[in-house]
Protein backbone atom coordinates (compact mmCIF):
# COMPACT_ATOMS: atom_id res chain seq x y z
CA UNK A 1 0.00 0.00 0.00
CA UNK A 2 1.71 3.62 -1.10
CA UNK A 3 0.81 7.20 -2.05
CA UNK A 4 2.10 7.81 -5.67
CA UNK A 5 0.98 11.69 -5.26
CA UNK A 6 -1.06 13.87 -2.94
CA UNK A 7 -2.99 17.12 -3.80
CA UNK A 8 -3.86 19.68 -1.00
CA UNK A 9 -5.66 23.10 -1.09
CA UNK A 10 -6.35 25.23 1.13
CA UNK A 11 -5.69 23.41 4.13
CA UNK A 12 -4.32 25.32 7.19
CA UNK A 13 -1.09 26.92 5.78
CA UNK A 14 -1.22 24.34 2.96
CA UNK A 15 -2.34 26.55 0.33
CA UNK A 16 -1.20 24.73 -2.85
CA UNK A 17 0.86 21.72 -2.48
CA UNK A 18 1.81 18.36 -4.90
CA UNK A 19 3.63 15.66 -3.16
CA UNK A 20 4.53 12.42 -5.24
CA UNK A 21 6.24 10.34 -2.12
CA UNK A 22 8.48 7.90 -2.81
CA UNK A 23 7.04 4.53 -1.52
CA UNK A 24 9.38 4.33 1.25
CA UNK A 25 10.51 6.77 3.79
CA UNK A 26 9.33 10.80 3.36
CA UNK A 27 11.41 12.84 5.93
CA UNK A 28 9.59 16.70 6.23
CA UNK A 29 12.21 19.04 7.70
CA UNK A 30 11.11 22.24 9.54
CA UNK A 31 10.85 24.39 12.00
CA UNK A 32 7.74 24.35 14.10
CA UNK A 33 4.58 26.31 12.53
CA UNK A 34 5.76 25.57 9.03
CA UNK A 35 3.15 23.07 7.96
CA UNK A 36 5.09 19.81 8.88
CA UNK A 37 1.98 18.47 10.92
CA UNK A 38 -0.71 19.66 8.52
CA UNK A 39 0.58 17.65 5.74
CA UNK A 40 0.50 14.38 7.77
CA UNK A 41 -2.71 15.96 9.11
CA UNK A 42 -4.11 16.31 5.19
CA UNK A 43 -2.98 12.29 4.76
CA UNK A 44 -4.93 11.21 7.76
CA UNK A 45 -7.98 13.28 6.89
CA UNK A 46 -8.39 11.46 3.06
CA UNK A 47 -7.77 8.27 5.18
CA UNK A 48 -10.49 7.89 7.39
CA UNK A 49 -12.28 11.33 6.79
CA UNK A 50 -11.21 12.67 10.27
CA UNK A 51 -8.80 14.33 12.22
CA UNK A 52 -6.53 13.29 14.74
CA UNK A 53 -5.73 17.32 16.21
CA UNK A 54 -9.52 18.79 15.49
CA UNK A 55 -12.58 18.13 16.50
CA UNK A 56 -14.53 20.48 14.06
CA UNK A 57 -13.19 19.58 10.21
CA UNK A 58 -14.08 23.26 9.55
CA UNK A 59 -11.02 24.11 11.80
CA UNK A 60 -8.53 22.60 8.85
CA UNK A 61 -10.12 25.04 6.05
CA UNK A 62 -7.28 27.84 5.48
CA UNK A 63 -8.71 31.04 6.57
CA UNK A 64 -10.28 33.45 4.44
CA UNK A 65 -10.98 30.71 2.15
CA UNK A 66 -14.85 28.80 1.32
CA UNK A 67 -13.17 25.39 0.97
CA UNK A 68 -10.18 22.81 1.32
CA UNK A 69 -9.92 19.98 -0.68
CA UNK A 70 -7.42 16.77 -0.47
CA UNK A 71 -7.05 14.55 -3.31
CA UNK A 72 -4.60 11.63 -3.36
CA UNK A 73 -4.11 8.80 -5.93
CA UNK A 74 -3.01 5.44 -3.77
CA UNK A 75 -2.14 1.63 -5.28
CA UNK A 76 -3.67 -1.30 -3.35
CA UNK A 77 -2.89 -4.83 -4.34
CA UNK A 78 -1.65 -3.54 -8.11
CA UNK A 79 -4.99 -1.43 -8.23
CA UNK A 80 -4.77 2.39 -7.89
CA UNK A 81 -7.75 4.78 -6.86
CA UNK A 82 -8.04 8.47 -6.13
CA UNK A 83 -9.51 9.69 -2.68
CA UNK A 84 -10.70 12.61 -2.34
CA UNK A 85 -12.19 14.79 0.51
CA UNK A 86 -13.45 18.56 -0.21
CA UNK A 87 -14.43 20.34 3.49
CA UNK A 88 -16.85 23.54 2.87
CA UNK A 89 -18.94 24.92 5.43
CA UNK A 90 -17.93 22.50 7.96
CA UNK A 91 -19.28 18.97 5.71
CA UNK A 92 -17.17 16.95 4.24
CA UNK A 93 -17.98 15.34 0.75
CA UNK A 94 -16.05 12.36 0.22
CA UNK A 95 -15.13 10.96 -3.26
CA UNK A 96 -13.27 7.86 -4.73
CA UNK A 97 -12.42 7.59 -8.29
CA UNK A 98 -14.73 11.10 -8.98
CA UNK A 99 -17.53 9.38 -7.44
CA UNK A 100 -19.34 10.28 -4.08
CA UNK A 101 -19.39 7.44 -1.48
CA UNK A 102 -22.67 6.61 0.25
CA UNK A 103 -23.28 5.26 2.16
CA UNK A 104 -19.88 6.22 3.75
CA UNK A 105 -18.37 2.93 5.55
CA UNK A 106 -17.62 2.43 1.42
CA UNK A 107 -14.93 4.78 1.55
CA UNK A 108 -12.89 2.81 3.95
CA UNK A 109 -10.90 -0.28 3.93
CA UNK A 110 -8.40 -0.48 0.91
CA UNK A 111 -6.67 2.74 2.66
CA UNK A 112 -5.06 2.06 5.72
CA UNK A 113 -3.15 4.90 8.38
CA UNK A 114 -1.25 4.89 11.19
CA UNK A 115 -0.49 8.03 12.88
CA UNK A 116 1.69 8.37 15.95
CA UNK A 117 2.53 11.56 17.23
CA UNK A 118 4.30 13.15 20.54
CA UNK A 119 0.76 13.31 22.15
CA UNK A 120 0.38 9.77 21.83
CA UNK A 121 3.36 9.36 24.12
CA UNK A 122 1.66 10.40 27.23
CA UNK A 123 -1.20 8.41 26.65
CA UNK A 124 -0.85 5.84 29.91
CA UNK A 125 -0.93 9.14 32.11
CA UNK A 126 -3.26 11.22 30.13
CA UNK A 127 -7.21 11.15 30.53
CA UNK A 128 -9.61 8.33 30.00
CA UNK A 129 -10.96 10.30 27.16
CA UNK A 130 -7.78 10.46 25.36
CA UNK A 131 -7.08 6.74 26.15
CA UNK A 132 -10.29 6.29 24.53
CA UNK A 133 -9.81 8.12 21.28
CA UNK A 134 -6.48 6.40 21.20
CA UNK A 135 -7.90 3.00 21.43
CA UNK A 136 -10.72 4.25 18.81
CA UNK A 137 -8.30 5.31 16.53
CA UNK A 138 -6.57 1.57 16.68
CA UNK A 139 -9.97 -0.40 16.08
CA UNK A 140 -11.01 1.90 13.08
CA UNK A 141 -8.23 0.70 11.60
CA UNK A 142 -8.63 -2.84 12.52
CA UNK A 143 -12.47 -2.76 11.41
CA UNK A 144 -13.95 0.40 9.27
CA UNK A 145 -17.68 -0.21 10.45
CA UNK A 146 -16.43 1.03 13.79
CA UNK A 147 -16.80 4.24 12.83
CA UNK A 148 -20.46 4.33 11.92
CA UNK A 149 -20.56 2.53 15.12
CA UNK A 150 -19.34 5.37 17.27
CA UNK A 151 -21.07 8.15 15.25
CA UNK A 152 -24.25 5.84 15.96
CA UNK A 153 -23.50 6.05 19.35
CA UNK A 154 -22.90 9.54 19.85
CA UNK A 155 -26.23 10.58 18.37
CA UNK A 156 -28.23 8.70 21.08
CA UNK A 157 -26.25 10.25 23.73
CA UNK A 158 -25.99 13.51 22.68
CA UNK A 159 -30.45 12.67 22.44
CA UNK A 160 -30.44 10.89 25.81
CA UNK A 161 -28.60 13.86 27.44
CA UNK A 162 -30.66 16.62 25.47
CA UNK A 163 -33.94 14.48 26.91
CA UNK A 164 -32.20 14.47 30.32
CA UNK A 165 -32.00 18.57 30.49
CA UNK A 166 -35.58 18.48 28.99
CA UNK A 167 -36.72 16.78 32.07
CA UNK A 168 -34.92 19.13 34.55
CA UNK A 169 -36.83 21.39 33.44
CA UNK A 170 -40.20 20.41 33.28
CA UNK A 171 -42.50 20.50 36.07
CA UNK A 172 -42.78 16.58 37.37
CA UNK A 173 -46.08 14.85 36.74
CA UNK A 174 -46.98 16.65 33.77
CA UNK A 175 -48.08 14.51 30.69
CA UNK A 176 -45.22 16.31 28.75
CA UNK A 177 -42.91 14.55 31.77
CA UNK A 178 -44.49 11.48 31.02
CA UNK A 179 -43.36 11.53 27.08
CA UNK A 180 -39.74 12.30 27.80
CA UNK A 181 -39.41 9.36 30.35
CA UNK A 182 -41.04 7.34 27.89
CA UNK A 183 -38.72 8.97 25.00
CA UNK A 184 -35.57 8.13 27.78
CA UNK A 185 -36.10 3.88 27.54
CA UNK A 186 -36.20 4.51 24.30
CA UNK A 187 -32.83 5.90 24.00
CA UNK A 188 -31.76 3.70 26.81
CA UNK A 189 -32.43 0.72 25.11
CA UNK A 190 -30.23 1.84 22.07
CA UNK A 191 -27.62 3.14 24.26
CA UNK A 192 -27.25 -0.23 25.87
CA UNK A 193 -26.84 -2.43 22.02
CA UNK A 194 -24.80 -0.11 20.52
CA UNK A 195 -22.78 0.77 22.99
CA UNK A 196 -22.78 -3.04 24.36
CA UNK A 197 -21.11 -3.60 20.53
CA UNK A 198 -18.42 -0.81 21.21
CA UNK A 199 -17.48 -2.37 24.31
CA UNK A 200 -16.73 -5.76 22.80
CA UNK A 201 -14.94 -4.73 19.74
CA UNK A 202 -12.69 -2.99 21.93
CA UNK A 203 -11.98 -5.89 23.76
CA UNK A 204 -11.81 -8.02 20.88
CA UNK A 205 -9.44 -5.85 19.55
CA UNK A 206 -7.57 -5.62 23.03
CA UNK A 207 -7.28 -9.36 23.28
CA UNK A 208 -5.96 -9.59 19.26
CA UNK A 209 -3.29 -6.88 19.98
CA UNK A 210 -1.68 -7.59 23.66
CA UNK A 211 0.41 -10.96 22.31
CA UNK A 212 1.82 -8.23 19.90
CA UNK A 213 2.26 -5.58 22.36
CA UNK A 214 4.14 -7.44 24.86
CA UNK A 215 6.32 -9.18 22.34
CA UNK A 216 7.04 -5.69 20.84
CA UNK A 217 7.71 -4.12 24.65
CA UNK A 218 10.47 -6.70 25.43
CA UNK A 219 12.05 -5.93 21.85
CA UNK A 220 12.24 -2.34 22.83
CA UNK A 221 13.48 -2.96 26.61
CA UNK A 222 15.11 -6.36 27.00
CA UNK A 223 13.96 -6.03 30.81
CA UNK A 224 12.08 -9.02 31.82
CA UNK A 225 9.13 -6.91 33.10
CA UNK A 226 5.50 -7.85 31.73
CA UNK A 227 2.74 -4.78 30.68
CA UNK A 228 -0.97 -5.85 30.44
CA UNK A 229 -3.42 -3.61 29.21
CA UNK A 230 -6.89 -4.13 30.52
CA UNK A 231 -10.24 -2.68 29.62
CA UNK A 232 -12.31 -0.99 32.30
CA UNK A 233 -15.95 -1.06 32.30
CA UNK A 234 -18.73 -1.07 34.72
CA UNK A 235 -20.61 -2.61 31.54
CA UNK A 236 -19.09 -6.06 31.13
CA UNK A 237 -22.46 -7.62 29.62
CA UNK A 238 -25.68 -6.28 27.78
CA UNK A 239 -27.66 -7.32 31.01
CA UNK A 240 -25.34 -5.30 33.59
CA UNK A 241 -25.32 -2.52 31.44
CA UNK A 242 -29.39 -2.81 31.31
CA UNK A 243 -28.98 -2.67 35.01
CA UNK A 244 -26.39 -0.41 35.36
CA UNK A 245 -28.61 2.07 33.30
CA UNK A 246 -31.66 1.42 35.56
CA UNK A 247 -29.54 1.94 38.53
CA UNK A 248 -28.47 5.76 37.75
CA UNK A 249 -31.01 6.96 35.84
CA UNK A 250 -31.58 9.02 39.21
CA UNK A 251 -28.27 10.17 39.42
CA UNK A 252 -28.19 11.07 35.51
CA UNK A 253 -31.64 13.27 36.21
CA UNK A 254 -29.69 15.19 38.88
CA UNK A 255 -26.59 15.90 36.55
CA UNK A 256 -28.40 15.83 33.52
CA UNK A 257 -25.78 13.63 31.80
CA UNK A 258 -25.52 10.06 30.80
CA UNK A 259 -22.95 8.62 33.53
CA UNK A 260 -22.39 4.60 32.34
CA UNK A 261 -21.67 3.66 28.88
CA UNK A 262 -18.30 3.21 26.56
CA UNK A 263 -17.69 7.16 26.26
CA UNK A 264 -16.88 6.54 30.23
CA UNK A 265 -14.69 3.77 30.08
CA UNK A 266 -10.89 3.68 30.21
CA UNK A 267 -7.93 1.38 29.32
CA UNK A 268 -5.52 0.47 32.19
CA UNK A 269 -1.55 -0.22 31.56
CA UNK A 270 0.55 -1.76 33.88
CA UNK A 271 3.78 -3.08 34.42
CA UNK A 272 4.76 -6.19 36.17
CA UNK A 273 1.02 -5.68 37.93
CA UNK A 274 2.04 -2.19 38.76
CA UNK A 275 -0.65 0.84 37.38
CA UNK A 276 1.71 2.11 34.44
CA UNK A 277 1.31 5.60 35.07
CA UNK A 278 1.63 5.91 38.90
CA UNK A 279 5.04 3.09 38.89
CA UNK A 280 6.54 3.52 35.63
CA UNK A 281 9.03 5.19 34.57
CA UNK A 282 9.07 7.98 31.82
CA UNK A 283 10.76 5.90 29.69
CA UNK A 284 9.25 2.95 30.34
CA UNK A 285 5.94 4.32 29.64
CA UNK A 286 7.11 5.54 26.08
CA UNK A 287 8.21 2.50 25.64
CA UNK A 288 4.74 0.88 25.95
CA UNK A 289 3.24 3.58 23.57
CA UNK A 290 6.12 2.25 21.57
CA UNK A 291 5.26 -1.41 21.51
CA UNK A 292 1.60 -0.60 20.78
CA UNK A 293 2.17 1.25 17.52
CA UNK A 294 4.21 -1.74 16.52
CA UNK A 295 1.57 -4.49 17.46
CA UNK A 296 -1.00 -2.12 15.65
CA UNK A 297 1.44 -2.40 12.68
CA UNK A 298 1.31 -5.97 12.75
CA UNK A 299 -1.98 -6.66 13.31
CA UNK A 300 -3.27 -4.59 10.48
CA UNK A 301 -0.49 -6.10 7.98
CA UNK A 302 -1.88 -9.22 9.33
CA UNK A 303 -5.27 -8.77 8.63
CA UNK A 304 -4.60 -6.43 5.28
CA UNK A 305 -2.32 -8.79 3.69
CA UNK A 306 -0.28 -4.80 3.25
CA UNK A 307 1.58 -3.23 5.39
CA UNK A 308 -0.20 0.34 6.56
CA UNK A 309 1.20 3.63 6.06
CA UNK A 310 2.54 5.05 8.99
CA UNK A 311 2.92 9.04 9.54
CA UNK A 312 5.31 9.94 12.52
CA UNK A 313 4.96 13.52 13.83
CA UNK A 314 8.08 14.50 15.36
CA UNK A 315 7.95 11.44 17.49
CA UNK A 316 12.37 11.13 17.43
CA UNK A 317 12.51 14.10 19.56
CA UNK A 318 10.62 12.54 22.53
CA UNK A 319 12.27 8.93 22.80
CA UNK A 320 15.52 8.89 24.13
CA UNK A 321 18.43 7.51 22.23
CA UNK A 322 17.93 3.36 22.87
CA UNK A 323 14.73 3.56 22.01
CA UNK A 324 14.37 6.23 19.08
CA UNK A 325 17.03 3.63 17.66
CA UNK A 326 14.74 0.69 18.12
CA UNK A 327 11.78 2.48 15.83
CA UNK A 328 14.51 3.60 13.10
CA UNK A 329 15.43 -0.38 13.22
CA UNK A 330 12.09 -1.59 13.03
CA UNK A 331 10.93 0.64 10.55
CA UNK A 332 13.83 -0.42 8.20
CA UNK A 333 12.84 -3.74 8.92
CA UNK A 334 8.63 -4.07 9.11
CA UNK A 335 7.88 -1.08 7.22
CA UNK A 336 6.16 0.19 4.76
CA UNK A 337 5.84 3.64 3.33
CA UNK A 338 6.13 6.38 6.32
CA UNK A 339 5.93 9.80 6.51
CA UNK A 340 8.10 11.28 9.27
CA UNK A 341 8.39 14.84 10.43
CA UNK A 342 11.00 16.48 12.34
CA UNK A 343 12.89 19.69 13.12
CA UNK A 344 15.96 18.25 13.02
CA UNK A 345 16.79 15.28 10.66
CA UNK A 346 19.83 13.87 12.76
CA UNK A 347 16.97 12.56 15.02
CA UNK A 348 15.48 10.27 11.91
CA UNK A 349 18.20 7.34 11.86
CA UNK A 350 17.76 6.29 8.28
CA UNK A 351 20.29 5.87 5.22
CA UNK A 352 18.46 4.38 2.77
CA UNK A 353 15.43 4.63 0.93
CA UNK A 354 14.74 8.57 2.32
CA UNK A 355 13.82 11.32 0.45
CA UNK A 356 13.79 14.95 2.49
CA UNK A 357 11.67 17.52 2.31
CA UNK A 358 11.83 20.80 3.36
CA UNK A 359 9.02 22.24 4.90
CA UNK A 360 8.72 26.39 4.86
CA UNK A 361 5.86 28.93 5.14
CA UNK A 362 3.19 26.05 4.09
CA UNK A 363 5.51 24.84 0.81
CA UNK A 364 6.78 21.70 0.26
CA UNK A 365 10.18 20.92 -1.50
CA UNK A 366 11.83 18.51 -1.80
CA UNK A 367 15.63 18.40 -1.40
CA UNK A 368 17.25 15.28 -1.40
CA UNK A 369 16.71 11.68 -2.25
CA UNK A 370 18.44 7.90 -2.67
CA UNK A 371 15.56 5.96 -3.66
């Protein structure tokens, strides 16, 4: 799986740019604010149609302009097709081969990403809800329906918790009061399958991944010591979730917000049984964020039959030395095409099969390549 060219408008401080990446390593060379991150941004976005920095789409549009558009031509299995994703006021239209995708899941599949980036890094200390969005981000990629899952989700919340302020403020016993509690099983009841099938493809995905993820982990640190990664829910079947939703519906009433489901659960990392972010180490927990970018690798190439693309946002300049050199030797070795950003290129430990580019003021050059 490669990018033979990509074509961005209009995208942050991308106002007119043509890559054609060579289909190994892409090294983008700049100082911060440049445009280094909205390029890999751009690749993730025709991808899976999302972002991994913003939570509005309409936030990548370059200002002052109606609309950004990312076109890029990739080969699959000896077939090539052109994605394309135009963003104007704040929907996204998605396109393959000049034709629009609906229903949507179509889009996905053939066109696999991987994006790992300094945030990523602090994951096993950061908050549930970025553990959450980080685990998300691994089962799209594993299974493309997961996304219509989610989005599924997140309307019935976003309606059980508009239902739940209704009720607040409605005078109890009313007939209108009556409607809304009878509108809130509704939404229960669709809360509780859909997010009962969120909760097991993450831990289907969980228990597909961990064999890689420890494997990878005592690659990288050759230290005996074991890390487990266990999901934590207060759901752990349809029933106790059908309880569990019975049981605080008071409690949600009073804070007028839904308080069990998947969009409350967390992931928990530890180390020789040890909670990862209280015991660990700094480098130690790097190292598991480390090891799970690597399983991810595999388990996609696995199930793809192609390796992934893999976009690296300055990642070099958080991992010390040992184990910055571990992800330059495993990328020469399990690999496929990777984009990789930095501010300085001494941190990207590659000799072969790089071109640089030199990222300035939103344009891309390139300046050097042995491929």
């Amino acid at each position: 799986m490669k990018i033979e060219s990509i074509v961005i408008r209009n995208v942050r401080n991308l106002r007119d740019v043509h890559v054609r990446p060579p289909a190994k390593f892409n090294v983008f060379v700049g100082d911060n604010g440049q445009g280094k991150t909205n390029l890999l941004e751009t690749i993730y976005l025709v991808s899976s149609l999302r972002s991994f920095r913003a939570s509005r789409l309409s936030e990548m549009v370059r200002a002052g302009e109606p609309q950004a558009d990312v076109q890029a031509i990739v080969e699959y299995q000896g077939l090539k097709r052109h994605y394309q994703v135009q963003i104007e006021d704040g929907r996204r239209k998605a396109l393959i081969d000049g034709k629009n995708v609906r229903p949507v899941t179509k889009y996905f599949g053939d066109f696999n990403v991987v994006v790992f980036t300094p945030d990523d890094l602090h994951i096993p200390r950061g908050s549930p809800g970025e553990r959450r969005r980080f685990l998300d981000r691994s089962v799209f990629n594993r299974d493309a329906s997961y996304l219509a899952t989610v989005g599924d989700y997140e309307k019935v919340l976003r309606s059980r918790n508009h239902v739940l302020k209704e009720i607040a403020g409605k005078v109890r016993g009313t007939s209108n009061h009556s409607s809304l509690l009878a509108m809130m099983d509704v939404f229960d009841e669709q809360l509780i399958m859909i997010g009962s099938k969120i909760i097991n493809d993450r831990k289907s995905y969980l228990a597909e991944l961990i064999p890689n993820l420890c494997k990878s982990f005592e690659s990288i640190t050759r230290n005996g010591l074991r890390v487990e990664c266990t999901y934590q829910t207060e759901c752990g079947s349809e029933d106790e979730f059908r309880r569990g939703m019975a049981a605080s519906r008071a409690r949600d009433l009073a804070r007028q917000s839904t308080s069990l489901g998947p969009h409350r659960d967390d992931l928990l990392f530890t180390l020789d049984g040890h909670k990862a972010g209280e015991y660990a180490s700094q480098g130690q927990l790097r190292a598991i964020v480390l090891a799970w970018k690597a399983a991810e690798i595999e388990l996609i190439t696995g199930t793809r039959q192609q390796t992934p693309i893999l976009l690296l946002d300055d990642v070099s300049s958080e991992l010390d030395a040992s184990r910055n050199s571990y992800l330059f030797e495993y990328l020469c070795n399990t690999a496929g095409q990777c984009f990789i950003t930095t501010t300085d290129d001494k941190h990207v430990l590659l000799a072969e099969n790089r071109a640089d580019f030199r990222v300035s003021s939103g344009e891309i050059t390139l300046i050097n390549s042995n491929i």
